[in-house]
Protein backbone atom coordinates (compact mmCIF):
# COMPACT_ATOMS: atom_id res chain seq x y z
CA UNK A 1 0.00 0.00 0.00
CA UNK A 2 1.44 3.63 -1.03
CA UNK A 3 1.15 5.89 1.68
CA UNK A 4 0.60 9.11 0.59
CA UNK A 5 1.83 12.32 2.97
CA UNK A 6 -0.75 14.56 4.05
CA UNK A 7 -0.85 17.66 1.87
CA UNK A 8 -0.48 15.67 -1.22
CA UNK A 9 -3.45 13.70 -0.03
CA UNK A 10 -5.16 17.44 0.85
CA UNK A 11 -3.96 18.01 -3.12
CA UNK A 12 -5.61 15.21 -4.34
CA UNK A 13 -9.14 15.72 -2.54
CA UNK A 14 -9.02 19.47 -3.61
CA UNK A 15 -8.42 18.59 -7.72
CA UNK A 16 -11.48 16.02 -6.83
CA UNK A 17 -13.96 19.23 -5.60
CA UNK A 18 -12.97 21.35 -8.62
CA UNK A 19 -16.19 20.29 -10.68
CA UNK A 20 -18.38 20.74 -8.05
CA UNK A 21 -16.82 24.22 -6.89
CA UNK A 22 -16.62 25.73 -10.14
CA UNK A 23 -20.32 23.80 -10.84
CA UNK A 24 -19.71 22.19 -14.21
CA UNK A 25 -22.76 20.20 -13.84
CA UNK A 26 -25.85 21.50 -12.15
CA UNK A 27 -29.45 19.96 -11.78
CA UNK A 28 -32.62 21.43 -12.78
CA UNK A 29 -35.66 19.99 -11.19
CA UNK A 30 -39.14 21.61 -11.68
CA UNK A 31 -41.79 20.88 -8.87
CA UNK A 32 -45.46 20.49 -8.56
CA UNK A 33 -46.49 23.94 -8.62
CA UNK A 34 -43.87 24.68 -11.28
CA UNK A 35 -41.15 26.31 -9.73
CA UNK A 36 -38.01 25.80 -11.18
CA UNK A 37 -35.07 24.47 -8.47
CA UNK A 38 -31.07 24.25 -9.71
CA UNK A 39 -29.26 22.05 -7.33
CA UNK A 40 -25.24 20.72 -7.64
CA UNK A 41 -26.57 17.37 -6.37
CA UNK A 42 -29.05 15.36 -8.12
CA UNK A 43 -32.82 15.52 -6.99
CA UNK A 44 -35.59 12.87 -8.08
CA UNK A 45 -36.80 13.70 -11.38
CA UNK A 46 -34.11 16.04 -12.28
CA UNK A 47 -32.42 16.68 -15.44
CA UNK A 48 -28.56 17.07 -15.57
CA UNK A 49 -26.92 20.06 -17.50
CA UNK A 50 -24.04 20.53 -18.56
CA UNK A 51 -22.38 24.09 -18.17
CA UNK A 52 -19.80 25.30 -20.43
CA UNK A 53 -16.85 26.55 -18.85
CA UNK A 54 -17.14 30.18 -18.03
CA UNK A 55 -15.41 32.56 -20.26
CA UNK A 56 -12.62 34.75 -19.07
CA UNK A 57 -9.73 37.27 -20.12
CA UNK A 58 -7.11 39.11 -19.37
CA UNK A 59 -7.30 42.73 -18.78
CA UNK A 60 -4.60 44.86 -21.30
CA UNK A 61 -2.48 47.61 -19.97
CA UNK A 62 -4.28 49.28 -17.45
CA UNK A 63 -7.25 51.68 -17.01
CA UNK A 64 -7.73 55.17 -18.03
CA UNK A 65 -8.18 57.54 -15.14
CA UNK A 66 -11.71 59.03 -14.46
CA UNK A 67 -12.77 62.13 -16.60
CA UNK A 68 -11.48 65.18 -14.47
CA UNK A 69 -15.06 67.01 -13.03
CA UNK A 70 -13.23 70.48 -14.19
CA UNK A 71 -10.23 71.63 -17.04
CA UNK A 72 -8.08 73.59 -16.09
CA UNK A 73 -6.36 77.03 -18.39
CA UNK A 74 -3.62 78.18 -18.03
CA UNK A 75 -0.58 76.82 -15.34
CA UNK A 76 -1.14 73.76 -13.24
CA UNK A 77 -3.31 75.41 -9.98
CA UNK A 78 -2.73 73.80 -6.10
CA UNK A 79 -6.85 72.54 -6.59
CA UNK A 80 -7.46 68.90 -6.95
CA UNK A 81 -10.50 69.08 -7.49
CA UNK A 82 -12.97 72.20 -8.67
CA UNK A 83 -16.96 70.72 -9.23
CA UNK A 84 -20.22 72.40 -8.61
CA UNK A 85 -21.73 70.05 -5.62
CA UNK A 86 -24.86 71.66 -5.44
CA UNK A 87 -27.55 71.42 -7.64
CA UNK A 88 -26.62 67.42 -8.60
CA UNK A 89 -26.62 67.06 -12.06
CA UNK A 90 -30.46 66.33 -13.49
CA UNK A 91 -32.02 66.97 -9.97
CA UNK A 92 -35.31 68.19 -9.68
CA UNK A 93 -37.08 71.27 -7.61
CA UNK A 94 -40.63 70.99 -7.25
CA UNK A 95 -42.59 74.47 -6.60
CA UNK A 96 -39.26 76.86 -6.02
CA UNK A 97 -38.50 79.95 -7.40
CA UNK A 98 -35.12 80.17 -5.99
CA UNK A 99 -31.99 77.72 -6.34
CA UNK A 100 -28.43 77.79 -4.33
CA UNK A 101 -26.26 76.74 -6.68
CA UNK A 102 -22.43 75.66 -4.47
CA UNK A 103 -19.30 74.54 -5.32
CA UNK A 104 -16.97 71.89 -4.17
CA UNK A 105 -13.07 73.16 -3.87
CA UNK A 106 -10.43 71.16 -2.74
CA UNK A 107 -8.35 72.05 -0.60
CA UNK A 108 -10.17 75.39 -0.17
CA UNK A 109 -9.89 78.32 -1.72
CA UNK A 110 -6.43 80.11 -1.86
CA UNK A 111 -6.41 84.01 -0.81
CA UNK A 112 -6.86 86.04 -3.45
CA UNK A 113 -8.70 83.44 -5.66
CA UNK A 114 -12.55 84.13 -7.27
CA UNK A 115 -15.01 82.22 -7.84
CA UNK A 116 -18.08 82.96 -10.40
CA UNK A 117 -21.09 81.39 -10.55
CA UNK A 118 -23.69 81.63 -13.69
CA UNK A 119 -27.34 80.01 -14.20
CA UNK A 120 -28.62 80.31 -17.48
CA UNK A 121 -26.40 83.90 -18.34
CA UNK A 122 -27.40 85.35 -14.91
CA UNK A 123 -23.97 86.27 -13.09
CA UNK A 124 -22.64 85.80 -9.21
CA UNK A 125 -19.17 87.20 -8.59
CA UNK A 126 -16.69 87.09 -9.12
CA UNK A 127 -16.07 86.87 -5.72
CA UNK A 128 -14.82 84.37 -2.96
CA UNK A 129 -18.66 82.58 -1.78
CA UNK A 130 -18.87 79.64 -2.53
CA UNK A 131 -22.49 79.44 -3.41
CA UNK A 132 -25.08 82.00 -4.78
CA UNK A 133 -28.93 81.65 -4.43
CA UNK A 134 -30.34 82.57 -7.85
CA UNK A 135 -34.28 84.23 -7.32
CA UNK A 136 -36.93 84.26 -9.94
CA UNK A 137 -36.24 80.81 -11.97
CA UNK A 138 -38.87 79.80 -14.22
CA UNK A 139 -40.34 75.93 -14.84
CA UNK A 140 -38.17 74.05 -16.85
CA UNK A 141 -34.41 73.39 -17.61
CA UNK A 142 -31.89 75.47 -16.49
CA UNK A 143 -27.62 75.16 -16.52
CA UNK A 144 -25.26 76.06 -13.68
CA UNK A 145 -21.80 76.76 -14.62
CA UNK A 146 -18.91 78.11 -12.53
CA UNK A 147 -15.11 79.26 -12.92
CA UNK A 148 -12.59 79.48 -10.66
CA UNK A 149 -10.10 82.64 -11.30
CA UNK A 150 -6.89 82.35 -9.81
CA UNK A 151 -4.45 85.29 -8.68
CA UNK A 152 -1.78 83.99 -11.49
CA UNK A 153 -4.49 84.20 -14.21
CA UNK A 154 -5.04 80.48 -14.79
CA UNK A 155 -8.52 79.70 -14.50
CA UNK A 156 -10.44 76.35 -13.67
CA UNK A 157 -14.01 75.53 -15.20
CA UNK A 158 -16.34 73.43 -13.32
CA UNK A 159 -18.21 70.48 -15.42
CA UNK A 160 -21.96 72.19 -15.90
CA UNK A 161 -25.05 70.89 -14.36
CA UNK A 162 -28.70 70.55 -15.85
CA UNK A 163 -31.02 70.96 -13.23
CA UNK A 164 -35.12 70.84 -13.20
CA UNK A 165 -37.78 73.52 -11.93
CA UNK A 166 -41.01 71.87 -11.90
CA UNK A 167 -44.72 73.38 -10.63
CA UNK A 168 -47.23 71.40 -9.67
CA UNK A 169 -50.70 72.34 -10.63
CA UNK A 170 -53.85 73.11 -7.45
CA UNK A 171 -56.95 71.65 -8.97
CA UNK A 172 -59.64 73.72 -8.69
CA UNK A 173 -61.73 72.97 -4.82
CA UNK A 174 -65.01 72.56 -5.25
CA UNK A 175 -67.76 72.76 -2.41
CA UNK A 176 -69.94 69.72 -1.68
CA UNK A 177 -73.07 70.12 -0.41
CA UNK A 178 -75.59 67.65 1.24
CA UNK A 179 -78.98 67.50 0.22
């Protein structure tokens, strides 16, 4: 009798659970009411299927970096990162007339820096707040937009958001009487 030591007995077992790890063959069984049950161990009256084996690759080079939120004009600026936060983009406002419309800087903004905030051609700033509340907005789409001037001219331009003004409509009350 061979006596095998114990990992390559540990070896042996594992290369025997591979098929039923990786599920090569899987059982379908349908019951009375018609639900459909997949097992990996075989069930009265059910059919054995074969599974192809699963498809895989391997990755090339590697990934692209995510799309900066802003671009940047001019020299390289100390900001890593320049975004309007506030509206998000597509969001909705039900029955407003007025929006705050903020902006995200990281790490802050640098003395001396200015910020300007537009929605749909009407101007905030240039100045160093970081958000504006614009008054008067009518129902449907408008577009935020922001720039950050710095002191050495270069300039940063935030991504734009779409945002939604919508109005509900009061139906018209109308008095019940008993009689």
């Amino acid at each position: 009798m061979v006596r095998l030591a114990p990992p390559i007995i540990l070896l042996v077992l594992g290369l025997l659970a591979l098929p039923a790890v990786f599920g090569e063959t899987l059982y379908k069984r349908v019951d009375d009411q018609g639900n459909v049950h997949y097992s990996d161990k075989p069930q009265p009256g059910a059919k054995k299927i074969h599974l192809a084996a699963p498809s895989t690759f391997k990755a090339s080079g590697t990934a692209a970096p995510p799309a900066a939120a802003s671009q940047t004009n001019g020299p390289t600026t100390g900001y890593s990162a320049f975004q309007i936060g506030s509206p998000t983009p597509d969001q909705v406002f039900w029955n407003v007339q007025s929006v705050t419309v903020s902006v995200a800087i990281q790490p802050g903004l640098h003395p001396g820096d200015l910020v300007t905030i537009t929605v749909d051609g009407q101007t905030q700033g240039p100045g160093t707040a970081l958000s504006y509340t614009f008054d008067d907005l009518y129902r449907g789409e408008h577009t935020a937009n922001a720039t950050l001037q710095e002191t050495d001219g270069s300039s940063m331009i935030a991504k734009p958001v779409t945002f939604y003004i919508q109005r509900g409509t009061q139906k018209g009350l109308h008095k019940v009487t008993a009689h």
